[in-house]
C-alpha atoms as a PDB file:
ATOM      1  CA  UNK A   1       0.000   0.000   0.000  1.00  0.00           C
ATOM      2  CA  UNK A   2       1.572   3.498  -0.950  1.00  0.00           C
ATOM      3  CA  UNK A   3       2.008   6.235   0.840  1.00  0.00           C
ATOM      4  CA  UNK A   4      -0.739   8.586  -0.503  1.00  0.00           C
ATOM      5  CA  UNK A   5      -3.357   5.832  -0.455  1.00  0.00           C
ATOM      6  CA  UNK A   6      -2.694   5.547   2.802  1.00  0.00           C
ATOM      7  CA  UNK A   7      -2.425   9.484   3.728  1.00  0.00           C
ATOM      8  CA  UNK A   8      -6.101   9.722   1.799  1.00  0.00           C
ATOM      9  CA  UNK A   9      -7.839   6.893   3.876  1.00  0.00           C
ATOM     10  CA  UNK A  10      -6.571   8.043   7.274  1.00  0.00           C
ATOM     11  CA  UNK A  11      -8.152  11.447   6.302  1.00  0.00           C
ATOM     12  CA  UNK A  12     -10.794  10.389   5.227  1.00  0.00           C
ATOM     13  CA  UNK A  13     -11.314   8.261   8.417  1.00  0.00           C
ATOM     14  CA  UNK A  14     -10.329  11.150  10.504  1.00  0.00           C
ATOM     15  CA  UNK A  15     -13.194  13.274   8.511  1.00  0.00           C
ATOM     16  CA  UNK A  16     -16.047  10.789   9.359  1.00  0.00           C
ATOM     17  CA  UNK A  17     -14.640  11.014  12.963  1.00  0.00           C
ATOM     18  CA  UNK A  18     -14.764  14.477  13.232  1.00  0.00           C
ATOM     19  CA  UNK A  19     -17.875  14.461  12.805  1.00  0.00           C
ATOM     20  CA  UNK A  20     -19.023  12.793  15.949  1.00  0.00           C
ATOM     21  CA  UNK A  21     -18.961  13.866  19.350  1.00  0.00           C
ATOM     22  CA  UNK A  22     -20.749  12.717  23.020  1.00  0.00           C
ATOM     23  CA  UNK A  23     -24.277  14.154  21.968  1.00  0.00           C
ATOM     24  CA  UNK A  24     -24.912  12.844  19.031  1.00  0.00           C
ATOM     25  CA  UNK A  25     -25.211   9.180  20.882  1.00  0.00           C
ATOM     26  CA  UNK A  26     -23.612   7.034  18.628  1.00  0.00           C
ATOM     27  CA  UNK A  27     -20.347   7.283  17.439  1.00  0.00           C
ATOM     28  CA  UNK A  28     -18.161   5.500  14.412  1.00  0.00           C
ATOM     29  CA  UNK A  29     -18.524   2.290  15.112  1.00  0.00           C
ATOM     30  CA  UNK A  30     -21.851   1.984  15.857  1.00  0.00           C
ATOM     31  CA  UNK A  31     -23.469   4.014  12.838  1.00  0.00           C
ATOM     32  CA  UNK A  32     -24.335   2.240   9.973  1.00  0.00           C
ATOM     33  CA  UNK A  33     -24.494   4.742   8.126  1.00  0.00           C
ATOM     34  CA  UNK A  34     -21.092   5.776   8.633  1.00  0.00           C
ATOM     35  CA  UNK A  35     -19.514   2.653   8.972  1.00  0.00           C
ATOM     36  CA  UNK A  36     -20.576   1.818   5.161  1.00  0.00           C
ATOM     37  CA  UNK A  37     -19.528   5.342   3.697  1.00  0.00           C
ATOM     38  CA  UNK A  38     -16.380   4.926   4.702  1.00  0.00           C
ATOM     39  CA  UNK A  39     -15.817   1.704   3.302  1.00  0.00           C
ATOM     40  CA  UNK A  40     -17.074   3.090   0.163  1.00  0.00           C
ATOM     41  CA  UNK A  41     -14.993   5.669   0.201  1.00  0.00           C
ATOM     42  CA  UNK A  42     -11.687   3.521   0.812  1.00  0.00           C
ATOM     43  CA  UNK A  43     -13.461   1.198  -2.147  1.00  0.00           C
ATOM     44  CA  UNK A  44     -13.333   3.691  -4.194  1.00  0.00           C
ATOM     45  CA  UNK A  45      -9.494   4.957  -3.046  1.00  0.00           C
ATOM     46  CA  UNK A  46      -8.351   1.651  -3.900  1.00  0.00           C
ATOM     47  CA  UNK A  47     -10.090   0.692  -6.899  1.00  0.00           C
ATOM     48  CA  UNK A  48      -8.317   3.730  -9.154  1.00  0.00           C
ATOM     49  CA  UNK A  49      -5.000   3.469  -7.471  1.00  0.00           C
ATOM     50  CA  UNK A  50      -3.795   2.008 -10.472  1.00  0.00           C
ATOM     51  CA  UNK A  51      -3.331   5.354 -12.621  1.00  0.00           C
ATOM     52  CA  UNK A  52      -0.170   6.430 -11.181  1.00  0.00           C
ATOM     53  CA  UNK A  53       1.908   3.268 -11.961  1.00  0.00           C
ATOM     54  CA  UNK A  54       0.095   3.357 -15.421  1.00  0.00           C
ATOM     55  CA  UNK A  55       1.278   6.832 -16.386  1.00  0.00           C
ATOM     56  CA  UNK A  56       4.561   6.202 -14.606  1.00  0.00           C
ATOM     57  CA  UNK A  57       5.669   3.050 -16.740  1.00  0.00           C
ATOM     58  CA  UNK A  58       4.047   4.500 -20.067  1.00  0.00           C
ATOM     59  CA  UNK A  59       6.624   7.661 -19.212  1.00  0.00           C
ATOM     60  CA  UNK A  60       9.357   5.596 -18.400  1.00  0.00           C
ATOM     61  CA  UNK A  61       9.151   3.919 -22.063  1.00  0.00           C
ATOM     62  CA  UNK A  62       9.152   7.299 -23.492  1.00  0.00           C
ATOM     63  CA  UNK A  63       5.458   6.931 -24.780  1.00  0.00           C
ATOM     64  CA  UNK A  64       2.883   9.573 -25.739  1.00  0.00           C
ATOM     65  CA  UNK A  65      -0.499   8.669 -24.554  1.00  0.00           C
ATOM     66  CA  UNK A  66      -1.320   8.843 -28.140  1.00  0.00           C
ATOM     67  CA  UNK A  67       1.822   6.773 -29.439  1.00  0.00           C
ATOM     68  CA  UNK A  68       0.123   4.190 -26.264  1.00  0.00           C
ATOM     69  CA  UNK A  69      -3.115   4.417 -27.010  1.00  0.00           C
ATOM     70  CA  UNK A  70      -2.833   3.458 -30.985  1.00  0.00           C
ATOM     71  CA  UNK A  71      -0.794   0.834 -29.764  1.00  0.00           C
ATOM     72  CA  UNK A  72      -3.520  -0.789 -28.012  1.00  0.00           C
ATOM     73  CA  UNK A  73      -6.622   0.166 -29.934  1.00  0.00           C
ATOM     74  CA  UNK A  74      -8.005   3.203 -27.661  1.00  0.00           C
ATOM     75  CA  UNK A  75      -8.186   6.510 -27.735  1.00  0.00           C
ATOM     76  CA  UNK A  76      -5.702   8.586 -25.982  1.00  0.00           C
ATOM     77  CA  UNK A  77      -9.126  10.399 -23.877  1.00  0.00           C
ATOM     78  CA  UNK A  78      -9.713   6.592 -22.499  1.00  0.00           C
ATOM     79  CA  UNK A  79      -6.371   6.137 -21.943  1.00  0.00           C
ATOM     80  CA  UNK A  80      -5.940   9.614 -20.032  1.00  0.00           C
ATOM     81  CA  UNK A  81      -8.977   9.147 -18.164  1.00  0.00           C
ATOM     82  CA  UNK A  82      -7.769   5.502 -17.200  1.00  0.00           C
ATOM     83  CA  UNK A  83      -4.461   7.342 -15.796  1.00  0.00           C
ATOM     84  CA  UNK A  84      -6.923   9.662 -13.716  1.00  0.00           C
ATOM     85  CA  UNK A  85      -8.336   7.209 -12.350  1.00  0.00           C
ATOM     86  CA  UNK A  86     -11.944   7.754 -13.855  1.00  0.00           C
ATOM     87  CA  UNK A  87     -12.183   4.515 -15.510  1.00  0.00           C
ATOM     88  CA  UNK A  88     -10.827   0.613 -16.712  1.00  0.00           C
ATOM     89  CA  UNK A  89     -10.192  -0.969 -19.486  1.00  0.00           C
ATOM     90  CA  UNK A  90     -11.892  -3.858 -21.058  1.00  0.00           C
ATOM     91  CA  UNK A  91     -10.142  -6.657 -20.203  1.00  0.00           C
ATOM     92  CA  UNK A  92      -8.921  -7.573 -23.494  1.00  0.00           C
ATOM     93  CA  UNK A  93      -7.273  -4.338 -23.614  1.00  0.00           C
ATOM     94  CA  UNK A  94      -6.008  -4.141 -20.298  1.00  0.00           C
ATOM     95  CA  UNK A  95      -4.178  -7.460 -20.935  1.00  0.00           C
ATOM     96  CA  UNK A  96      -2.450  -5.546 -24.722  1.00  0.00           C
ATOM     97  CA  UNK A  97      -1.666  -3.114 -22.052  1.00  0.00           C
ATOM     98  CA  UNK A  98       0.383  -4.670 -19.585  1.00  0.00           C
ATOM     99  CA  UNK A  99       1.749  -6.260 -22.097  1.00  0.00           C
ATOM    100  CA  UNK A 100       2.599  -3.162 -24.584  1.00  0.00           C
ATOM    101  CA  UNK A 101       4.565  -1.608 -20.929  1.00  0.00           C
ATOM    102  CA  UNK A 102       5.919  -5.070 -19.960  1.00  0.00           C
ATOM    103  CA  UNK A 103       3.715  -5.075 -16.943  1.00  0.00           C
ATOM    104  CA  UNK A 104       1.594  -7.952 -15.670  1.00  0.00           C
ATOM    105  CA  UNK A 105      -1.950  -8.181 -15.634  1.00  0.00           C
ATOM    106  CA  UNK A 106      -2.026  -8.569 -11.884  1.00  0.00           C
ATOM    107  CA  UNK A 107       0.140  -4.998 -11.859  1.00  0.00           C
ATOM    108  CA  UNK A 108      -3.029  -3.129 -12.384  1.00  0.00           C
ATOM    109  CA  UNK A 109      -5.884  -5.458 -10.429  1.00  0.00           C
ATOM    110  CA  UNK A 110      -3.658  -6.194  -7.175  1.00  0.00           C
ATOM    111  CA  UNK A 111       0.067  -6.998  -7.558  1.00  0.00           C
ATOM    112  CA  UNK A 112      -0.164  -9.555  -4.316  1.00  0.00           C
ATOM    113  CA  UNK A 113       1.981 -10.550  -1.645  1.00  0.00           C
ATOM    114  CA  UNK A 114       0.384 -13.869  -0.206  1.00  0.00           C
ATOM    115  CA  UNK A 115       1.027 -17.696  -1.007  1.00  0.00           C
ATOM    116  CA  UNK A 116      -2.617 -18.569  -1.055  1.00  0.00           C
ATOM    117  CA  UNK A 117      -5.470 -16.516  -0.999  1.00  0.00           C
ATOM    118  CA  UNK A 118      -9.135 -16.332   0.080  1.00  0.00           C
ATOM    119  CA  UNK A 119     -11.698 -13.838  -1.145  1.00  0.00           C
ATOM    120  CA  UNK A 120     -14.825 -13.730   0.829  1.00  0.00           C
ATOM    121  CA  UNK A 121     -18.080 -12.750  -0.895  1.00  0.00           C
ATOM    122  CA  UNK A 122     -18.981  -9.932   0.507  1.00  0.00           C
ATOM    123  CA  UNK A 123     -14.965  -8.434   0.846  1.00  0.00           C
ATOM    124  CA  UNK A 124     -14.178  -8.937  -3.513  1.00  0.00           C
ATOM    125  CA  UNK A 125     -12.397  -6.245  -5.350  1.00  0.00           C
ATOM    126  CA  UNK A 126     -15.140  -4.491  -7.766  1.00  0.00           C
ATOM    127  CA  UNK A 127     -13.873  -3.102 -10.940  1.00  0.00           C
ATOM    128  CA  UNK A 128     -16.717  -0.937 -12.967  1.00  0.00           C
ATOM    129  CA  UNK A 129     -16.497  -0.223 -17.188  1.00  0.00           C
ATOM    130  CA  UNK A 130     -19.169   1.659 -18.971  1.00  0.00           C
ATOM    131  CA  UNK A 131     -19.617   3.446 -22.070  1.00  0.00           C
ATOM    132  CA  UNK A 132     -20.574   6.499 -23.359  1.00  0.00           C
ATOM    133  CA  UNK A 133     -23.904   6.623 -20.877  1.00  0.00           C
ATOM    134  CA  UNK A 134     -23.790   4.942 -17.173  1.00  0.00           C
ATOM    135  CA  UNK A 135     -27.461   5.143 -17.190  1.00  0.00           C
ATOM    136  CA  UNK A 136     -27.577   3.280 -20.673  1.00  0.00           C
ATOM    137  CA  UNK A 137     -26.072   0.688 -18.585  1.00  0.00           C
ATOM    138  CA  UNK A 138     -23.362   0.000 -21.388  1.00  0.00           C
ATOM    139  CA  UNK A 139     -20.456  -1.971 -20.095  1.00  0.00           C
ATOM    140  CA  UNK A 140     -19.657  -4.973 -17.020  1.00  0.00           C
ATOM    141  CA  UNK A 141     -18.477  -4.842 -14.123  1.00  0.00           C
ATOM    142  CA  UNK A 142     -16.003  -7.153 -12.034  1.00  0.00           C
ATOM    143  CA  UNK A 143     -14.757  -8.674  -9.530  1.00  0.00           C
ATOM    144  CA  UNK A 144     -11.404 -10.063  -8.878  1.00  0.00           C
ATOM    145  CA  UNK A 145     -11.515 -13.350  -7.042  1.00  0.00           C
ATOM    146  CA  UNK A 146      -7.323 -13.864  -6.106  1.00  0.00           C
ATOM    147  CA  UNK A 147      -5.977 -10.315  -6.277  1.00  0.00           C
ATOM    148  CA  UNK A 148      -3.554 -11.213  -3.044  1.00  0.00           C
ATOM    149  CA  UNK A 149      -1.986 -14.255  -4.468  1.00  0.00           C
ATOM    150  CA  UNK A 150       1.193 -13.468  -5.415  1.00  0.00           C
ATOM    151  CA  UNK A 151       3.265 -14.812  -8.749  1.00  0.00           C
ATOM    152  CA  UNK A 152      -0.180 -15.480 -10.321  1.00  0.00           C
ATOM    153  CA  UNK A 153      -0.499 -17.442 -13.883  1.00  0.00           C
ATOM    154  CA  UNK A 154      -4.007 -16.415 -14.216  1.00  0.00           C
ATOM    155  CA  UNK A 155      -6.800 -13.957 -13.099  1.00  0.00           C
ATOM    156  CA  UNK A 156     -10.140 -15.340 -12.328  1.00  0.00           C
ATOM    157  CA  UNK A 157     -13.211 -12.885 -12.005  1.00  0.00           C
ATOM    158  CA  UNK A 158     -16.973 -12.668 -11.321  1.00  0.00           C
ATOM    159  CA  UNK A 159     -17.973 -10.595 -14.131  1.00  0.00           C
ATOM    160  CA  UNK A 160     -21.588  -9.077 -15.103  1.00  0.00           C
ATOM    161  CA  UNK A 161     -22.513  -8.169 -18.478  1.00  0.00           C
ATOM    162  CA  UNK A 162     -24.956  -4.909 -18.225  1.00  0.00           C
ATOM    163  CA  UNK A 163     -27.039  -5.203 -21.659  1.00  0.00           C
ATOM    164  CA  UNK A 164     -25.120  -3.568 -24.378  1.00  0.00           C
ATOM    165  CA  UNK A 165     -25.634  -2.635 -28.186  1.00  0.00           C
ATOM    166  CA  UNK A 166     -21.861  -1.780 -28.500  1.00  0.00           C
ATOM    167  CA  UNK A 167     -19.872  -4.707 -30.076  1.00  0.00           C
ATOM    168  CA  UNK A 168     -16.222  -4.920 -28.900  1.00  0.00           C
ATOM    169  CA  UNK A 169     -14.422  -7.687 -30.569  1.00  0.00           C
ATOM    170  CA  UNK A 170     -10.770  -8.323 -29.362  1.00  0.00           C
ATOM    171  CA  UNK A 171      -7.625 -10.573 -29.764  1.00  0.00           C
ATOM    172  CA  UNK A 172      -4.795 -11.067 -27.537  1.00  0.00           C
ATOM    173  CA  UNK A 173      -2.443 -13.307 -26.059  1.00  0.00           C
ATOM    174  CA  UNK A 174      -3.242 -15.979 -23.627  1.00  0.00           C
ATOM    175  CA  UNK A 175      -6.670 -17.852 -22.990  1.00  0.00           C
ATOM    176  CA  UNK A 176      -9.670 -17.697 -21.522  1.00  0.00           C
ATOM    177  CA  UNK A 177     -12.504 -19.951 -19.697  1.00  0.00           C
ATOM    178  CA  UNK A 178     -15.957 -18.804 -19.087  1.00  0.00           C
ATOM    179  CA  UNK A 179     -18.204 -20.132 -17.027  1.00  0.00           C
ATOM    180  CA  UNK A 180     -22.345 -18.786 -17.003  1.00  0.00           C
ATOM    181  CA  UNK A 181     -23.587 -18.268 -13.904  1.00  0.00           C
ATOM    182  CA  UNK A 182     -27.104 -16.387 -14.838  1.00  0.00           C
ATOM    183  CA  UNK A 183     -28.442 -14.863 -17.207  1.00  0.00           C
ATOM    184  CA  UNK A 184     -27.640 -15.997 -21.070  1.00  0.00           C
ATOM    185  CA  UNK A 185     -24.453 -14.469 -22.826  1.00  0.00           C
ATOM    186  CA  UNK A 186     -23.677 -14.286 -26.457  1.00  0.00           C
ATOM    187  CA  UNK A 187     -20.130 -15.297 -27.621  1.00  0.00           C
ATOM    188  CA  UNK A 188     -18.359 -14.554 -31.238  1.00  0.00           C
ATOM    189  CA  UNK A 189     -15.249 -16.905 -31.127  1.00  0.00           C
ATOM    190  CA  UNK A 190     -13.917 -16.659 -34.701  1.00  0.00           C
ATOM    191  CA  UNK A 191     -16.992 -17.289 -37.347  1.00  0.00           C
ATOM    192  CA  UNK A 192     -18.648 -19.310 -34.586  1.00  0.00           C
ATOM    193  CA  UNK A 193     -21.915 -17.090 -32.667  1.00  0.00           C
ATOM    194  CA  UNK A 194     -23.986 -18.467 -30.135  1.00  0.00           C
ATOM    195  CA  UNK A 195     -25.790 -18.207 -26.937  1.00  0.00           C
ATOM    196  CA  UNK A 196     -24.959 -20.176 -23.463  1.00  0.00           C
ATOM    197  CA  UNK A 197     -26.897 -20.087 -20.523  1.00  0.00           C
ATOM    198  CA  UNK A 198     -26.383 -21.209 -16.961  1.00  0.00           C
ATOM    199  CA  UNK A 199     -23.991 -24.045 -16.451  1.00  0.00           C
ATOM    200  CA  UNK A 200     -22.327 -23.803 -20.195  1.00  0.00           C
ATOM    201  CA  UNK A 201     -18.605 -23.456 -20.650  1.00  0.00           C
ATOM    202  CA  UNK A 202     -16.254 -22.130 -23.425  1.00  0.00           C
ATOM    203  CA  UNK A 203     -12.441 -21.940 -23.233  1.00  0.00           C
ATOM    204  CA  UNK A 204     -10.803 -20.399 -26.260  1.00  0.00           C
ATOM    205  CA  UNK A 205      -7.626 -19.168 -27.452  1.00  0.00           C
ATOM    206  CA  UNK A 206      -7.483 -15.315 -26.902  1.00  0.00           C
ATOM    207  CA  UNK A 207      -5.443 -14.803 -30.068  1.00  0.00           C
ATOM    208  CA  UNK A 208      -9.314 -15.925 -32.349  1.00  0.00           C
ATOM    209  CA  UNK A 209     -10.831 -12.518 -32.548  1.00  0.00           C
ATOM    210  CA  UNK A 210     -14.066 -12.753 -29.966  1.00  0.00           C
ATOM    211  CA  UNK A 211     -16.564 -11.061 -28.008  1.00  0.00           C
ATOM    212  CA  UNK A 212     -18.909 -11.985 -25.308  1.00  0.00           C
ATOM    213  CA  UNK A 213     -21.668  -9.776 -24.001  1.00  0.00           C
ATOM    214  CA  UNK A 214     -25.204 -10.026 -22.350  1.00  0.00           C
ATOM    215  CA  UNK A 215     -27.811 -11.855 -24.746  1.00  0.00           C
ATOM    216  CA  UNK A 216     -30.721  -9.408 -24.940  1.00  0.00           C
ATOM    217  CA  UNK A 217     -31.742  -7.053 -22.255  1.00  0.00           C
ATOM    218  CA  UNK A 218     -31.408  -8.537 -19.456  1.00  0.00           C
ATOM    219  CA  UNK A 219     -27.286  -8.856 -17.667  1.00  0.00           C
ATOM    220  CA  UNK A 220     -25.792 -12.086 -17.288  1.00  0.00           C
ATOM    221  CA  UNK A 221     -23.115 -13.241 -14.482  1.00  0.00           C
ATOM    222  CA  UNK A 222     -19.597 -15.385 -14.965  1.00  0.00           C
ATOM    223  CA  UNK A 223     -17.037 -17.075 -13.570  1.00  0.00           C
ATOM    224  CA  UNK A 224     -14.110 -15.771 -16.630  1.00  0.00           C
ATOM    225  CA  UNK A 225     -10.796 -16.840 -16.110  1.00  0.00           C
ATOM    226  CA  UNK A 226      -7.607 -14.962 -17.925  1.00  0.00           C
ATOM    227  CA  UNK A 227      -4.044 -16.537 -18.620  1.00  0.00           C
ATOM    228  CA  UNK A 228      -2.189 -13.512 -19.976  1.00  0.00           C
END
């Protein structure tokens, strides 16, 4: 954990805290309320703590966001905002990116520390992507499922597909298995389209051009798994 992550909780803490005194009868601890803000807030603190490493290895390589950003397929605004710590990238692209800066994957969702890991369900590390229009509901969201486990081959996720009439098609290195949970989910593997519901499977070569998103309009959960 950095130093200014760190700084920025502990004020924010010391904000909430502030903010309570004898006669209000109940303090920190015992105020819902308050207790859930501020692990919102420290959500949110750690969720976009990955700009600063991103813009410090793209300047380190001597790249441009734009010379970056063609390099991956986005535009340098994404890119920038990504660095601001306003937004993710699609997975697909965020694996072309570690790679393009000779970065892991697990550099930007949780570098790790830890032999083994275990994620509880209510305690998982949410990652949010939309589109143009958050209330178009464009875009998944996800949830990393190992991000202490250090020296990790692969990155599993809970992922949910909002309903979407943006296609994204992408190709990169490694491979993926994807697991429906609910819901129904199309998939584009190559020339191949269909539609799996719960308990189908696909694993596929990243490298085939493909796309999965919700199947109508209605969002669909699964278990993905990445090997960048």
């Amino acid at each position: 954990m950095n130093e200014e992550f760190k700084e920025t909780s502990y004020q924010s803490f010391r904000d909430t805290v502030d903010g309570y005194g004898d006669e209000k009868g109940i303090d920190l601890l015992t105020d819902p309320v308050a207790v859930e803000a501020a692990k919102r807030e420290s959500q949110k603190e750690r969720d976009t703590d990955h700009g600063p490493k991103l813009r410090a290895a793209r300047q380190s390589l001597g790249f441009s966001l734009r010379e970056l950003a063609s390099k991956i397929g986005v535009s340098a605004s994404l890119l920038e905002e990504m660095e601001e710590g306003k937004t993710i990238l699609p997975l697909g692209q965020l694996i072309k990116l570690s790679k393009t800066l000779s970065l892991k994957m697990s550099d930007f969702i949780s570098e790790g520390d830890k032999a083994f890991t275990i994620v509880r369900a209510g305690a998982r590390k949410s990652f949010k992507r939309f589109g143009k229009s958050k209330e178009e509901h464009r875009g998944y969201e996800y949830e990393s499922l190992a991000p202490g486990k250090k020296d990790r081959l692969m990155e599993p996720f809970v992922v949910t597909l909002h309903p979407s009439d943006a296609d994204e098609p992408s190709a990169h290195d490694g491979q993926e298995f994807i697991y429906v949970l609910e819901g129904q989910m199309d998939v584009l593997v190559g020339e191949t389209k269909d539609v799996l519901g719960p308990g189908d499977a696909i694993y596929y070569d990243s490298g085939d051009i493909h796309l999965v998103k919700a199947h109508g309009d209605k969002p669909a959960k699964i278990l993905a798994v990445l090997i960048s």
